[in-house]
Structure formats: C-alpha cells, structure tokens
Protein backbone atom coordinates (compact mmCIF):
# COMPACT_ATOMS: atom_id res chain seq x y z
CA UNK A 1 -20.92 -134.00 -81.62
CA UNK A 2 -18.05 -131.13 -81.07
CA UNK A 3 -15.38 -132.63 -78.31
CA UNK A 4 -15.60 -129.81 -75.17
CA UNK A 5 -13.81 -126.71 -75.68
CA UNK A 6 -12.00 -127.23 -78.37
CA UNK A 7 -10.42 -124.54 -80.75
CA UNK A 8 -13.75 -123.61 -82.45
CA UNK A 9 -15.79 -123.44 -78.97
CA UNK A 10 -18.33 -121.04 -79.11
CA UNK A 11 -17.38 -120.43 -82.85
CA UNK A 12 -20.49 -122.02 -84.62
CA UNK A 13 -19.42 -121.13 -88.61
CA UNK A 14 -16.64 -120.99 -90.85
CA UNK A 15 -16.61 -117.20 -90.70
CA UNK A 16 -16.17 -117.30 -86.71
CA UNK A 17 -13.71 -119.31 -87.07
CA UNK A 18 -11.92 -117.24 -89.39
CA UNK A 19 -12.34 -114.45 -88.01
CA UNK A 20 -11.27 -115.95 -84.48
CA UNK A 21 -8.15 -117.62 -85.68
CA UNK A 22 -6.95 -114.61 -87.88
CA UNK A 23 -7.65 -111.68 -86.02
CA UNK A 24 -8.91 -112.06 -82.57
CA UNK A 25 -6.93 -115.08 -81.23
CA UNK A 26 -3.39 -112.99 -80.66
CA UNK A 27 -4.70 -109.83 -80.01
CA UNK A 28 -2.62 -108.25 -76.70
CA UNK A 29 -4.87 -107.45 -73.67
CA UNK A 30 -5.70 -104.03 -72.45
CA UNK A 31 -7.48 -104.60 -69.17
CA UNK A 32 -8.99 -101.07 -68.45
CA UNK A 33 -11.23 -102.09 -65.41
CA UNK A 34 -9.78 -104.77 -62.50
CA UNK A 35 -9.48 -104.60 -58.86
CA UNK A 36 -5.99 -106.66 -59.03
CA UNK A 37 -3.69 -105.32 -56.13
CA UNK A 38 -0.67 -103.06 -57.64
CA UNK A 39 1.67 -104.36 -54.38
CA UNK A 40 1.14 -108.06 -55.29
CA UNK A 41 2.18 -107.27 -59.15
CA UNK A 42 5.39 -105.29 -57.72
CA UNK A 43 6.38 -107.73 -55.44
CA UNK A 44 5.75 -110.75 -57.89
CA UNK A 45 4.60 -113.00 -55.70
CA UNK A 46 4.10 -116.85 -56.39
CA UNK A 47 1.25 -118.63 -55.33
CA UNK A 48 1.79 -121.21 -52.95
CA UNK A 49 -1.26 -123.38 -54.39
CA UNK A 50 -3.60 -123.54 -56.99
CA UNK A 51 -6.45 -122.92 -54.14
CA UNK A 52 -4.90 -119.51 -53.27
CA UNK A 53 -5.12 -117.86 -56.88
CA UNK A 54 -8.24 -120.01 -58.06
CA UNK A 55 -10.22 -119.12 -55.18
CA UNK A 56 -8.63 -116.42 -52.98
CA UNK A 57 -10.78 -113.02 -53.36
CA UNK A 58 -13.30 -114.62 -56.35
CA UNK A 59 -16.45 -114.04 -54.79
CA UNK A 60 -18.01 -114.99 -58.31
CA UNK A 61 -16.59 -118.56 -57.26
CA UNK A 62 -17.90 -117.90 -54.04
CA UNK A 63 -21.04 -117.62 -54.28
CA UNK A 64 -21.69 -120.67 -56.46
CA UNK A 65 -19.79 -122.80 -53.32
CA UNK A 66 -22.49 -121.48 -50.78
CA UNK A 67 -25.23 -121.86 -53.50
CA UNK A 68 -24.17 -126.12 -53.91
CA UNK A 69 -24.04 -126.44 -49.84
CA UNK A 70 -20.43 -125.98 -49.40
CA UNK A 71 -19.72 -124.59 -45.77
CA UNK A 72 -18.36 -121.00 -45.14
CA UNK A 73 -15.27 -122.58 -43.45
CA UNK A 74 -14.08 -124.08 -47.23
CA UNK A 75 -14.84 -121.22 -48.69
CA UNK A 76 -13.64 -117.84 -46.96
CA UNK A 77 -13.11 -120.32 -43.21
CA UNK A 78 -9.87 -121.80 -41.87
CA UNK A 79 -9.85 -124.93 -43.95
CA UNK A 80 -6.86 -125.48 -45.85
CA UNK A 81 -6.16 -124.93 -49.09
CA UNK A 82 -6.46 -128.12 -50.34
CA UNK A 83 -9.76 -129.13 -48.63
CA UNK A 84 -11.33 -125.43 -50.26
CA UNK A 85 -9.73 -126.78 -53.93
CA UNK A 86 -11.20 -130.06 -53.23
CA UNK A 87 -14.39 -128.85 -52.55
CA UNK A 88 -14.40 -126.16 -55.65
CA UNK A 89 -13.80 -129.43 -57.70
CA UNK A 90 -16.98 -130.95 -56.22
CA UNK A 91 -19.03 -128.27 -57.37
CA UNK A 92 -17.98 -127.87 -60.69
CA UNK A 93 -19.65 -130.86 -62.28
CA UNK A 94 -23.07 -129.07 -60.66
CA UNK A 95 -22.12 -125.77 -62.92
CA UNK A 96 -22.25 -126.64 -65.97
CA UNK A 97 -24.93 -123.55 -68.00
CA UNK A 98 -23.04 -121.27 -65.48
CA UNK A 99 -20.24 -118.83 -67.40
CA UNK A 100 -17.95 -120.15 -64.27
CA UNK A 101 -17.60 -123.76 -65.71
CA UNK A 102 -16.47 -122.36 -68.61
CA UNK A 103 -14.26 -119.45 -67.05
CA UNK A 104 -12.32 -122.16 -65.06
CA UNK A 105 -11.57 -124.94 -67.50
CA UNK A 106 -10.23 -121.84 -69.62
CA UNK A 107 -8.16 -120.95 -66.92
CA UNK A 108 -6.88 -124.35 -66.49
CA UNK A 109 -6.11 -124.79 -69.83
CA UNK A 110 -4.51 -121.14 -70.79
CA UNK A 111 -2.65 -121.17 -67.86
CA UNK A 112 -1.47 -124.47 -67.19
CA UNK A 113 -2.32 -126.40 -70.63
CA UNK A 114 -4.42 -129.05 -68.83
CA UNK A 115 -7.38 -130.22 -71.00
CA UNK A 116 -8.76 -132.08 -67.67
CA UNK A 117 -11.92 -132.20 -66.90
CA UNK A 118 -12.40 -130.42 -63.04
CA UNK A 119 -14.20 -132.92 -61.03
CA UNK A 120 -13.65 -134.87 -57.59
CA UNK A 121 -11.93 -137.77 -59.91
CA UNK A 122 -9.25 -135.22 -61.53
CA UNK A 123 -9.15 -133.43 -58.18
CA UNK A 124 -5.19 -135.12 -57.26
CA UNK A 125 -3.99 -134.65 -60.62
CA UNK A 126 -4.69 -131.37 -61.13
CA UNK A 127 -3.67 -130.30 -57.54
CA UNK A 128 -0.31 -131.42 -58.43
CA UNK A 129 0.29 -130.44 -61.29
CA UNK A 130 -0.69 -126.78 -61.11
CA UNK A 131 1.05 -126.54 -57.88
CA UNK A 132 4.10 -127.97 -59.02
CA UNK A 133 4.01 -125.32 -61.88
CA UNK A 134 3.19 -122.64 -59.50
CA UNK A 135 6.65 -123.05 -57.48
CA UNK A 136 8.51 -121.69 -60.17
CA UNK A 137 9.61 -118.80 -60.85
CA UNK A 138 7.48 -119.23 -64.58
CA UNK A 139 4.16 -118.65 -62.56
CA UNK A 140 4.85 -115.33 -60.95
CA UNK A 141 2.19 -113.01 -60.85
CA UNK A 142 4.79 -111.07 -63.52
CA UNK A 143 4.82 -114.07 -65.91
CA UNK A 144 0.98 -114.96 -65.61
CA UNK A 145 0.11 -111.63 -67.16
CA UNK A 146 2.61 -111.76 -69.70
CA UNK A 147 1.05 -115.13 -70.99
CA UNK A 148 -1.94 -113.56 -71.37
CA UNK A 149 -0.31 -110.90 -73.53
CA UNK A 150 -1.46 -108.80 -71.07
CA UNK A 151 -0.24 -104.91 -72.46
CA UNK A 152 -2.04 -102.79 -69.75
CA UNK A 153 -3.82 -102.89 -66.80
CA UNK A 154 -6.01 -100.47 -64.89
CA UNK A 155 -6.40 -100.64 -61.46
CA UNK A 156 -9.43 -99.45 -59.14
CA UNK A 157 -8.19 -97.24 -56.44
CA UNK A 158 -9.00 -94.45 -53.82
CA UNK A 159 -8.36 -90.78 -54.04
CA UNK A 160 -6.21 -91.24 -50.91
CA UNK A 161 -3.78 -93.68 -52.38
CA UNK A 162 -0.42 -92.77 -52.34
CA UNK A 163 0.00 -94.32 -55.65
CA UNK A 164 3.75 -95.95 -54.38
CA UNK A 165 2.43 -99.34 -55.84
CA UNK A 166 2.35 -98.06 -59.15
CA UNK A 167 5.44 -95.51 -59.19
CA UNK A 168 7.59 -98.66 -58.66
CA UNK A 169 6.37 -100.53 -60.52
CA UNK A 170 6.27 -97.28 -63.96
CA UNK A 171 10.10 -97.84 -63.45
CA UNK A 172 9.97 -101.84 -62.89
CA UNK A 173 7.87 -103.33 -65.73
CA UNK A 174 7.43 -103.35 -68.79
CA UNK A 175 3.60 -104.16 -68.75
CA UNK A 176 1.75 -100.71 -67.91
CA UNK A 177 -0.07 -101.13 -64.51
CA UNK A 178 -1.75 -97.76 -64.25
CA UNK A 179 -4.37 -96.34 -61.58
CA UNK A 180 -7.91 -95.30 -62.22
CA UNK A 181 -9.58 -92.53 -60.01
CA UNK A 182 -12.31 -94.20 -57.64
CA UNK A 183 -14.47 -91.40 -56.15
CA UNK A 184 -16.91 -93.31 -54.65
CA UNK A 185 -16.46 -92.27 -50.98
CA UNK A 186 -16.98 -88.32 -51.99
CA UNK A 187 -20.04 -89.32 -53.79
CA UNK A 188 -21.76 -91.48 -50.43
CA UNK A 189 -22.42 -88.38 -48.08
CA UNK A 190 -24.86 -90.83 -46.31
CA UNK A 191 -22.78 -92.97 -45.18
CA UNK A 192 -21.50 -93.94 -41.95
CA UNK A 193 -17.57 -92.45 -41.64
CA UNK A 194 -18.02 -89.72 -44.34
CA UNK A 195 -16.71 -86.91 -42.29
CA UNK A 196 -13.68 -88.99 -41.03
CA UNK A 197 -12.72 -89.46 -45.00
CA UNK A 198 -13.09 -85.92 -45.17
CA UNK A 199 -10.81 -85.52 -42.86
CA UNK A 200 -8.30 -87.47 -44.50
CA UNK A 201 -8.48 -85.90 -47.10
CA UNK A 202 -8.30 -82.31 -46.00
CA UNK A 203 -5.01 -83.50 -43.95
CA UNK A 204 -3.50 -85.28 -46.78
CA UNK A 205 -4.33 -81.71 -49.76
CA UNK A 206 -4.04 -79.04 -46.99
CA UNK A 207 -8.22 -77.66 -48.40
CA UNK A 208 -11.06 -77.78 -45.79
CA UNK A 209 -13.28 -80.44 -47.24
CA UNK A 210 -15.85 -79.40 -45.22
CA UNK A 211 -16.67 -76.36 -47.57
CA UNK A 212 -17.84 -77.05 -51.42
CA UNK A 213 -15.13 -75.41 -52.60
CA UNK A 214 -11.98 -76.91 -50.24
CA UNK A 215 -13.39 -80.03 -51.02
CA UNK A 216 -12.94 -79.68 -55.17
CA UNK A 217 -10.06 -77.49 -54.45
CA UNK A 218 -8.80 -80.77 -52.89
CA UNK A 219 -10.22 -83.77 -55.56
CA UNK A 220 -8.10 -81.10 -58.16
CA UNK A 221 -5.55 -82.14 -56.49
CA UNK A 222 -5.54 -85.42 -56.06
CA UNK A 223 -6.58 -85.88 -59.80
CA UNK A 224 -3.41 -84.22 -60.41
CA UNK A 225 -1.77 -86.63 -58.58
CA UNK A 226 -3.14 -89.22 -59.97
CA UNK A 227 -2.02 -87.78 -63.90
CA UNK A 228 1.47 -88.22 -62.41
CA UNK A 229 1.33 -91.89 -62.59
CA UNK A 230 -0.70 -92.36 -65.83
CA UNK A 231 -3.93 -92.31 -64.79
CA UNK A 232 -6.36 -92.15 -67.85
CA UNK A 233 -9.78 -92.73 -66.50
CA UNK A 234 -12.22 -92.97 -63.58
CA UNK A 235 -14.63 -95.10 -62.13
CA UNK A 236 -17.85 -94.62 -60.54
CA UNK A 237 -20.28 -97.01 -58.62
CA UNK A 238 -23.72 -95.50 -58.45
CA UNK A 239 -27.00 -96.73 -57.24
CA UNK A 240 -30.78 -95.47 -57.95
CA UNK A 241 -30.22 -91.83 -56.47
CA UNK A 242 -27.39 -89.75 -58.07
CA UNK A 243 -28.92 -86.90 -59.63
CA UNK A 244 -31.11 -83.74 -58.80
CA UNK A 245 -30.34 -80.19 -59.85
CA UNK A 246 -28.89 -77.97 -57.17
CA UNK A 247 -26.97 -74.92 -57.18
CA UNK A 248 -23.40 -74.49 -55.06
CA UNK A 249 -25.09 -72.67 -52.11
CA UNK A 250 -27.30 -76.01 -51.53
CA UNK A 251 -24.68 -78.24 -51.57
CA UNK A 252 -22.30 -76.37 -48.91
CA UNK A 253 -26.32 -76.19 -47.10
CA UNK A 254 -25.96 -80.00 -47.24
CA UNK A 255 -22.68 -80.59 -46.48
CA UNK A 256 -22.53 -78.35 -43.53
CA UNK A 257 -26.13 -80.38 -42.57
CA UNK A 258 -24.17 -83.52 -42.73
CA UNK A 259 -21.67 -81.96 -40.17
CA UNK A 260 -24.54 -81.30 -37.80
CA UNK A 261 -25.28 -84.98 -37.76
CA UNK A 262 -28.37 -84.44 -39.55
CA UNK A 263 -30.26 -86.62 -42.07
CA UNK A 264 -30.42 -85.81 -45.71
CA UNK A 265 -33.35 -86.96 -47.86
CA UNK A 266 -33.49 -88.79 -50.99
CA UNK A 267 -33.50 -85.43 -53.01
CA UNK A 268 -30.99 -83.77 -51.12
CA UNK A 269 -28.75 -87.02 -51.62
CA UNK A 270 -29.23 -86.58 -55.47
CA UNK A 271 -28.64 -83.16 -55.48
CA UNK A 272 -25.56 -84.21 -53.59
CA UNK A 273 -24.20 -86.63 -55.67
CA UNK A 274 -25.08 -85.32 -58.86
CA UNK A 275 -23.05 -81.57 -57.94
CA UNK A 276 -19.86 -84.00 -57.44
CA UNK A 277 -20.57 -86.03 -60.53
CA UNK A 278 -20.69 -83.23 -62.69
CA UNK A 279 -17.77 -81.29 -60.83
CA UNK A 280 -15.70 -84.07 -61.29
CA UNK A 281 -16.63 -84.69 -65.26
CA UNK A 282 -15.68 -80.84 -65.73
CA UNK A 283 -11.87 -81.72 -64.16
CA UNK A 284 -11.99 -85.02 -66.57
CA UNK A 285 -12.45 -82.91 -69.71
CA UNK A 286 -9.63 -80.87 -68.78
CA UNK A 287 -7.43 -84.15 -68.29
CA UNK A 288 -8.80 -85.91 -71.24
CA UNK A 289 -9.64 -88.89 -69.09
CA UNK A 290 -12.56 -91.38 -69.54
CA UNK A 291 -15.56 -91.11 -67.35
CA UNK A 292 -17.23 -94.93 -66.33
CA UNK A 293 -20.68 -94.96 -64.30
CA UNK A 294 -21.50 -98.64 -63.14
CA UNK A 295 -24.89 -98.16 -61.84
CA UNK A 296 -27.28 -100.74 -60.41
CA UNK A 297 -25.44 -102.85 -57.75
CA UNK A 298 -27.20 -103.60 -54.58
CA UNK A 299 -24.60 -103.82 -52.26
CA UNK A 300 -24.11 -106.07 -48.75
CA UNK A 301 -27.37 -107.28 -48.74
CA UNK A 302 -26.67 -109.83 -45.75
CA UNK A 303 -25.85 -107.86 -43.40
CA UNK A 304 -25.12 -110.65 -40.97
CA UNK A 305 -22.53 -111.88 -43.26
CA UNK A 306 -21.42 -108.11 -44.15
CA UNK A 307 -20.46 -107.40 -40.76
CA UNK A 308 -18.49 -110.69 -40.70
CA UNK A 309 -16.71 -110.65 -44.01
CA UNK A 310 -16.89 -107.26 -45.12
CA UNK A 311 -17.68 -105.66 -48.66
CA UNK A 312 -17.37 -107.65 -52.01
CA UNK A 313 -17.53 -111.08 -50.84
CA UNK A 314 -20.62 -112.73 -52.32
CA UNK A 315 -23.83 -110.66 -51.25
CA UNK A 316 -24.20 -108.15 -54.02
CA UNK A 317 -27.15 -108.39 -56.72
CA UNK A 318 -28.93 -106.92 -59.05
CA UNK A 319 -30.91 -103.71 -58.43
CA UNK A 320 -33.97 -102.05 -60.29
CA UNK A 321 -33.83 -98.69 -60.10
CA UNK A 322 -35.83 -96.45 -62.49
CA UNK A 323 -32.80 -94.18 -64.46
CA UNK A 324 -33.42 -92.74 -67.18
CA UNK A 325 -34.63 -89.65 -66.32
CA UNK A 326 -31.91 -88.92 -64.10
CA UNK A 327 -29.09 -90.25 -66.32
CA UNK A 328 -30.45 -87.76 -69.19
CA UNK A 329 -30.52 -84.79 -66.71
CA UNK A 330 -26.96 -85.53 -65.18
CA UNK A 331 -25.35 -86.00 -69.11
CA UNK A 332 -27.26 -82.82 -69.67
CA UNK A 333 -25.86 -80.73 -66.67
CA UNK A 334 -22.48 -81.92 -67.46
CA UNK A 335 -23.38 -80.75 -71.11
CA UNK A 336 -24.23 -77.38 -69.93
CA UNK A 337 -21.10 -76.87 -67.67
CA UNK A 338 -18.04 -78.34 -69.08
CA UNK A 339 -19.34 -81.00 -71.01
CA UNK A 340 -19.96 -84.27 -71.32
CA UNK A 341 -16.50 -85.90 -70.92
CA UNK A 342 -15.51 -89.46 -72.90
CA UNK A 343 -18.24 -91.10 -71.19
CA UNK A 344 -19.26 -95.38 -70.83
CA UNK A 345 -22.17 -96.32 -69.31
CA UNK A 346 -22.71 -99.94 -67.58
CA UNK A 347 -25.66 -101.19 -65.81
CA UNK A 348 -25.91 -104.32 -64.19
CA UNK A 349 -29.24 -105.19 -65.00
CA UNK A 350 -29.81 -105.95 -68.82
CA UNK A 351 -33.10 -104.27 -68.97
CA UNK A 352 -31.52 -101.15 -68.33
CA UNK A 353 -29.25 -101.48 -71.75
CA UNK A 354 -31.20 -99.29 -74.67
CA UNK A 355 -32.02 -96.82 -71.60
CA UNK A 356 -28.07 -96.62 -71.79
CA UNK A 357 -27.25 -96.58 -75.19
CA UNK A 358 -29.83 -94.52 -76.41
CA UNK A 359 -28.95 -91.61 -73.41
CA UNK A 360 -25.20 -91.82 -74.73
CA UNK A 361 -26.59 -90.85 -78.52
CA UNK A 362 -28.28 -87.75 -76.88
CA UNK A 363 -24.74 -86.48 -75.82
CA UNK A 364 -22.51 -87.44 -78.79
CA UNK A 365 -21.01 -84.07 -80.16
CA UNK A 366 -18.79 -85.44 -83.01
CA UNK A 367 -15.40 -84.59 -81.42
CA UNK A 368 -14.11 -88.30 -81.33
CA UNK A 369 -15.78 -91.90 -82.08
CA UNK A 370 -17.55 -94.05 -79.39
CA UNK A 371 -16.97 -91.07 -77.12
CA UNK A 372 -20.11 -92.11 -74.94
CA UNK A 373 -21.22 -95.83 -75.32
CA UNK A 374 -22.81 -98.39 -73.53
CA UNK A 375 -20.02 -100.59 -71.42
CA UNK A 376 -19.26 -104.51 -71.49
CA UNK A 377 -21.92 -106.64 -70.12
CA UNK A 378 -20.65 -106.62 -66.52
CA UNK A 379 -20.53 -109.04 -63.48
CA UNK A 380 -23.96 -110.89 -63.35
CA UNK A 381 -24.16 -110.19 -67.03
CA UNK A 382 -20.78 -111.10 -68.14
CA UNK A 383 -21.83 -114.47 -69.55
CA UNK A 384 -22.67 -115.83 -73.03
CA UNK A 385 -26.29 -114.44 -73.11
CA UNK A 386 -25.47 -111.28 -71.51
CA UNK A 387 -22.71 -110.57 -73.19
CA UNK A 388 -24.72 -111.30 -76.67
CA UNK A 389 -27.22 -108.89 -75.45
CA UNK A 390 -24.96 -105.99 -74.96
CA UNK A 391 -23.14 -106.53 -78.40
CA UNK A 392 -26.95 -106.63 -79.97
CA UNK A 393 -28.07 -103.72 -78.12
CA UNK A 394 -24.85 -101.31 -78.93
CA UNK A 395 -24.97 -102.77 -82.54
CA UNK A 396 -29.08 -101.59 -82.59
CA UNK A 397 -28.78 -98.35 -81.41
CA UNK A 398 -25.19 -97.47 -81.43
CA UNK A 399 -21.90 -98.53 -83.31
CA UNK A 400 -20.49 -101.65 -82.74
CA UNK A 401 -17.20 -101.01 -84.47
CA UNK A 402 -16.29 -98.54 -81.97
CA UNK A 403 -16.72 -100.39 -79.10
CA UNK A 404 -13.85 -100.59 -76.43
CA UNK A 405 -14.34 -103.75 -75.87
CA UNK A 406 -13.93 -106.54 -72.52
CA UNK A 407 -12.60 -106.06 -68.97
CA UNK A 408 -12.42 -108.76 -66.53
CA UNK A 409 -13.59 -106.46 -63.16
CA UNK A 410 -11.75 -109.20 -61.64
CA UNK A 411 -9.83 -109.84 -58.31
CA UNK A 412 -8.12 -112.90 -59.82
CA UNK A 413 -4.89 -112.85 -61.44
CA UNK A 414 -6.06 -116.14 -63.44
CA UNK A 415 -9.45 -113.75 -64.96
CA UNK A 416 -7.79 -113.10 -68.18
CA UNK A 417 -9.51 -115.64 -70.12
CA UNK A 418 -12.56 -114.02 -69.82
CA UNK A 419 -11.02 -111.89 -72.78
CA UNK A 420 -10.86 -114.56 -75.14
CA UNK A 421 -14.21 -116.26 -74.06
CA UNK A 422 -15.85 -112.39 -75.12
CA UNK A 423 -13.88 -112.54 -78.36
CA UNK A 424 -15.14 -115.98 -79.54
CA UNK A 425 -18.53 -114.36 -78.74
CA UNK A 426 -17.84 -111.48 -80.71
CA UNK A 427 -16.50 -113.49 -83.83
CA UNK A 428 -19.71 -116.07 -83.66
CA UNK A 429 -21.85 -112.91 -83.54
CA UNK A 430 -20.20 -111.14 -86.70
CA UNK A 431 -19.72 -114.24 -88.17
CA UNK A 432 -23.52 -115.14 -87.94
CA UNK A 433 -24.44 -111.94 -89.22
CA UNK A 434 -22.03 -113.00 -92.36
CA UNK A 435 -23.63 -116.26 -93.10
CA UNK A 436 -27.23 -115.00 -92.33
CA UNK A 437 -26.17 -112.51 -95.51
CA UNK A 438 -26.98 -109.39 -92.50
CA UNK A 439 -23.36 -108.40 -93.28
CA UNK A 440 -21.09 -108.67 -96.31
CA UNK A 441 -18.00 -111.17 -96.07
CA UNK A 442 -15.33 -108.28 -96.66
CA UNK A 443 -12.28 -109.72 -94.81
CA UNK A 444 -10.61 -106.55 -94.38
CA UNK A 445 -13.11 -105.13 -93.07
CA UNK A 446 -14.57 -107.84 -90.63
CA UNK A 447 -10.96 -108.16 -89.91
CA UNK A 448 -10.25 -104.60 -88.73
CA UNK A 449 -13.48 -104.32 -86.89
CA UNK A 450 -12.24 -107.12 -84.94
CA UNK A 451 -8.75 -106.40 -83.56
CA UNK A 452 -10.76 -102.85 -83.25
CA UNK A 453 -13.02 -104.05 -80.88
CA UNK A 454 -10.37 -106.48 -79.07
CA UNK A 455 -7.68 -104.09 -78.46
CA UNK A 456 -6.71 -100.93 -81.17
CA UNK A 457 -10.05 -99.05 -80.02
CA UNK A 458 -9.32 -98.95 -76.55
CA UNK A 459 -5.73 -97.67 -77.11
CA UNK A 460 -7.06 -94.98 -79.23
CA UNK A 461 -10.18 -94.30 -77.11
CA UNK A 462 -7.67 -94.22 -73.88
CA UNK A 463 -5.34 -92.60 -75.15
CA UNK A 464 -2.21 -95.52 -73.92
C-alpha cells in the first residue's frame, strides 16, 4: 500500500516519476487566469489566521461546507475564524474522492510543510502552527507566491479599472502581476444596470456609448489602456446565446431599443453579443493579445442566497447549452473580418470538449502553434478525471505538446498547488502512454514536451 501523498502521488510508473521529478517538479508558475486582488499583492498583507486565507473568498470550499450541513454563519456568517477553520476540519474527513481533499492537504503541506492529516483531532495543531507561521513577515502574500515559484500572474479585471493596482506594483515587484481585459458587462445588454455602465464608460473615454460606434471608439481605448500596463490577453464569460449574424445598422437598432427600455429577444441578444465579440477579436489581432471564451456557467442560481451574498459565492453550475453551431459561425465571422485572433476555448461541461477542439482545428491558419486550442479543464472539471479528459481529448483531436497548460481561476492566494497536482497528472498520463508502448521513451523529447506544457509554451504563446 503507497503511504498518502507521498512524492510519487498520482505518479503510477517509473516513467511518471521520471518525468515528474526531472522536468515538471521545478518548473516556475505562469498563472494566466486568477481572480486574486492586485491591491492585496501591493500592499502585502499577512493573514491574520489560517481561516482567513484557507477559506476567505473559496466558494469551491464553500460549497462542500453547506453540502456536509455546516451552517451559513461558519461559512460566509459572523462566526469567528477559528470556529469556520474548525468546522472546515470537520468536513474534510467526509471529502475524501473530492479534488478539494487533495487541493488542501497540498496546500498544507507546500505551504507550511505539515504532512498532518486535516481532521477534528489535528484541528489545534494545525491552527497553531500555520498561524504562528502566518505572523511573520515569511508568509506575506509577496513571499507565498514566491514559494510557489510563482513568475506571472494574470489578473481578471473590468474595462473601467484604473489599473493603479498594477502600475505600483510594475515598479514594486519583481513577480509580473499583469491585468487581463474582462468585457463581460459590454457583452450582457440584458441586464439590469447596462445603461448606467455605459455611462461610466462614456464619462471615463469622453465617446457616447450609446451609439455602435462611440461605444468601440471607447473599448479602443480602454484596450489601449490596458497595453500600458502589460496586458496580454482577455477573458470572456459566455452562456448559451452569443452569436447571430447582424450587420452595424442592427446593432445601433438594438442598442438604441435597449435605451427605450425595451426587451430584446433571444436572437437579437446573439446578434448583440456576437457584433461585440467579433469587434473586440478584430482590436485583439491588432494587439497580439490572446482571446479566452469560458462558456457554459449557469450563474446565481439561488436567487434567495444571490441577493444576500452576491455573485461567485457557491451557486453556480453547470449549464447545457447546444454550441456548436454558433461557436463555428462566430470563429467564422471573426475569420471573415479581422481574423480569428490567438484563440482558447473552455467549457465547463466535459461533453462539450471535442465540440471545442474540433471548432479550434477549423480556424487554425498556420501563423503560430496552438494558436486556437481547447483550455484547461476548468472549475467543476478541474479534478483528476476531468482534467484526464481534457488532456485525452486535446491529445485526440488536437496537439498536446502545444498546450498552454494549468491556471488556478482561483480567489485564494494558497491555489497554487493546483499546478503541481495538474502536472503529476500530466506526467502519469505521458508516462502511461510510455509503458503501454503508445509512445516511445525518448527522454529528450518527453522531457521538453513537459516543461512545454508546464511553463515555456505559455511564455511563448503569451508572449511574457
């Protein structure tokens, strides 16, 4: 019987292991996708308690609380911070199959080399240890990326952000902490507000956003300010309904129908959606910037809960929307206009995975490797299997060895883990493939296609 987690978990053959130890274990970290908060980073806060920066913004952790009866008030409530850690301790014996039991013991370990076990009977000795750890100046959010050989990190942020966060901190640290373009609030004319964020935006670029053109007169501009600090890529959140074909007088028909306070269908809210989609690839060509399209969440589904806690805590799942039609016609008009710009494609249901991959092989034109591929397995299918699925899928129909590799899409500073727990996955699935005699046991070459896949691709791909 293998002893838990030890240096060969996950790694189930001498060529894993190999290839683990040799190439993948001291790769750097190039984070291209978080929603980590730039202020926190510049100011360098410490954590007062282990609670705080195991369980403060982790919905992921979260949700398994409410799903083993633990009470809102130790989870997001007023409870203290050691009554929330004691009860996350409770429920981890109850996790184990869930990526989370794995995630956390990581994080222990990595971060504060305890090989504990979490449960109620560790519970003291682990709350005093990592808190005595995190009063020093050693565990500032600073010095917990750079154990995690953290080289660069991309933010998630609004085209209204002033961006101050990350001009300090360009001057400040040596670890790049660079924003990424988040569009999403052009893109939802339905929704409740829209015309107020138009607003904003109009008084922040000096364009009338409430004509087609002001309002890409004034996303020009904030792209450009946006290239100023660094920025290298964008980030899109899309659900069943973002494309239909429509020509520019239709979309200043719908936007000036929004501004009447009137309805727009389903159609009309593709044809919306799509216009700004491909817009905004033609200004990412130009910039040389990455184009990511996470499509499938279904978003604040309790709405009791959303209008007490707000967005991204815990009610989010899976959706099921039919896409392929729609993806191939919105890669297509972007083809036709500008074209298609360095492109990766998540969904967040697995069934959806060859619809991606094989739509990114329509597009490819030859002008750089990888340049449209199918993303990381991502949230609800960032575990073991998932993940395994992705890397089979992009292997099947794609190329593997120019994959960009793992993000953490995280809100915790302790996520970084996740990045090895991919990589021993990665090395156990080349590694099988070597002792199955499906690959040949060339070193250099496994080798190379590892570090590839953990970090050099992404630089390349990125541009950093």
């Amino acid at each position: 019987m293998k002893k838990f987690m030890d240096e060969d978990f996950l790694l189930q053959n001498d060529t894993a292991k190999r290839l683990y130890h040799q190439a993948a274990e001291t790769m750097p970290i190039l984070d291209y996708h978080n929603h980590l908060e730039p202020q926190v980073i510049y100011e360098d806060r410490c954590y007062p308690d282990i609670a705080e920066v195991w369980l403060g913004r982790d919905h992921y952790k979260w949700r398994a609380m409410r799903a083993d009866g633990i009470g809102e008030d130790k989870i997001t409530g007023k409870a203290s911070g050691r009554e929330k850690f004691d009860a996350w301790c409770a429920v981890m014996p109850d996790l184990i199959g869930n990526p989370l039991y794995h995630w956390t013991h990581l994080e222990l370990k990595r971060y504060f080399g305890m090989d504990t076990i979490i449960c109620p009977e560790n519970a003291d000795q682990i709350w005093e240890q990592t808190n005595a750890m995190l009063n020093t100046p050693e565990y500032s959010v600073r010095n917990l990326l750079r154990k995690m050989k953290v080289k660069t990190l991309c933010t998630t942020d609004d085209p209204l952000d002033d961006l101050h966060w990350h001009k300090l901190l360009k001057a400040d640290f040596e670890i790049r902490v660079l924003p990424a373009f988040r569009p999403d609030p052009v893109l939802n004319i339905e929704k409740e507000g829209y015309l107020e964020y138009l607003g904003k935006l109009a008084e922040l670029t000096g364009e009338d956003c409430g004509s087609w053109e002001g309002l890409k007169a004034a996303l020009k501009k904030r792209m450009d300010h946006f290239a100023e600090q660094g920025c290298k890529l964008s980030d899109h959140a899309l659900n069943g309904d973002f494309y239909a074909p429509a020509d520019e007088a239709q979309i200043q028909k719908l936007l000036d129908q929004k501004k009447a306070d009137q309805s727009l269908t389903i159609s009309q809210l593709r044809q919306y959606r799509g216009a700004v989609l491909v817009f905004l690839a033609s200004e990412y060509v130009k910039r040389g910037w990455a184009m990511q399209l996470h499509i499938g969440a279904l978003r604040n589904n309790n709405s009791r809960m959303f209008a007490k806690l707000g967005a991204d805590t815990g009610y989010d799942s899976t959706d099921d929307p039919m896409i392929a039609g729609q993806l191939n016609s919105l890669l297509d008009a972007m083809e036709q206009n500008a074209g298609v710009p360095k492109l990766i494609l998540y969904s967040l249901n697995s069934k959806d995975y060859e619809v991606l991959a094989t739509a990114a092989g329509n597009f490819q034109d030859g002008s750089l490797p990888g340049k449209i591929q199918l993303g990381s397995a991502w949230w609800f299918c960032d575990q073991k299997r998932g993940m395994e699925k992705q890397l089979d899928t992009l292997a099947e129909v794609g190329l593997l060895s120019r994959f960009v590799g793992m993000l953490t899409d995280s809100r915790s500073f302790l996520s970084f883990p996740r990045h090895e727990y991919f990589r021993r996955i990665l090395c156990n699935k080349l590694g099988t493939w070597v002792e199955n005699g499906e690959a040949p046991q060339d070193w250099t070459q496994l080798e190379k296609m590892v570090r590839n896949i953990c970090y050099d691709n992404a630089v390349r791909y990125f541009e950093f």
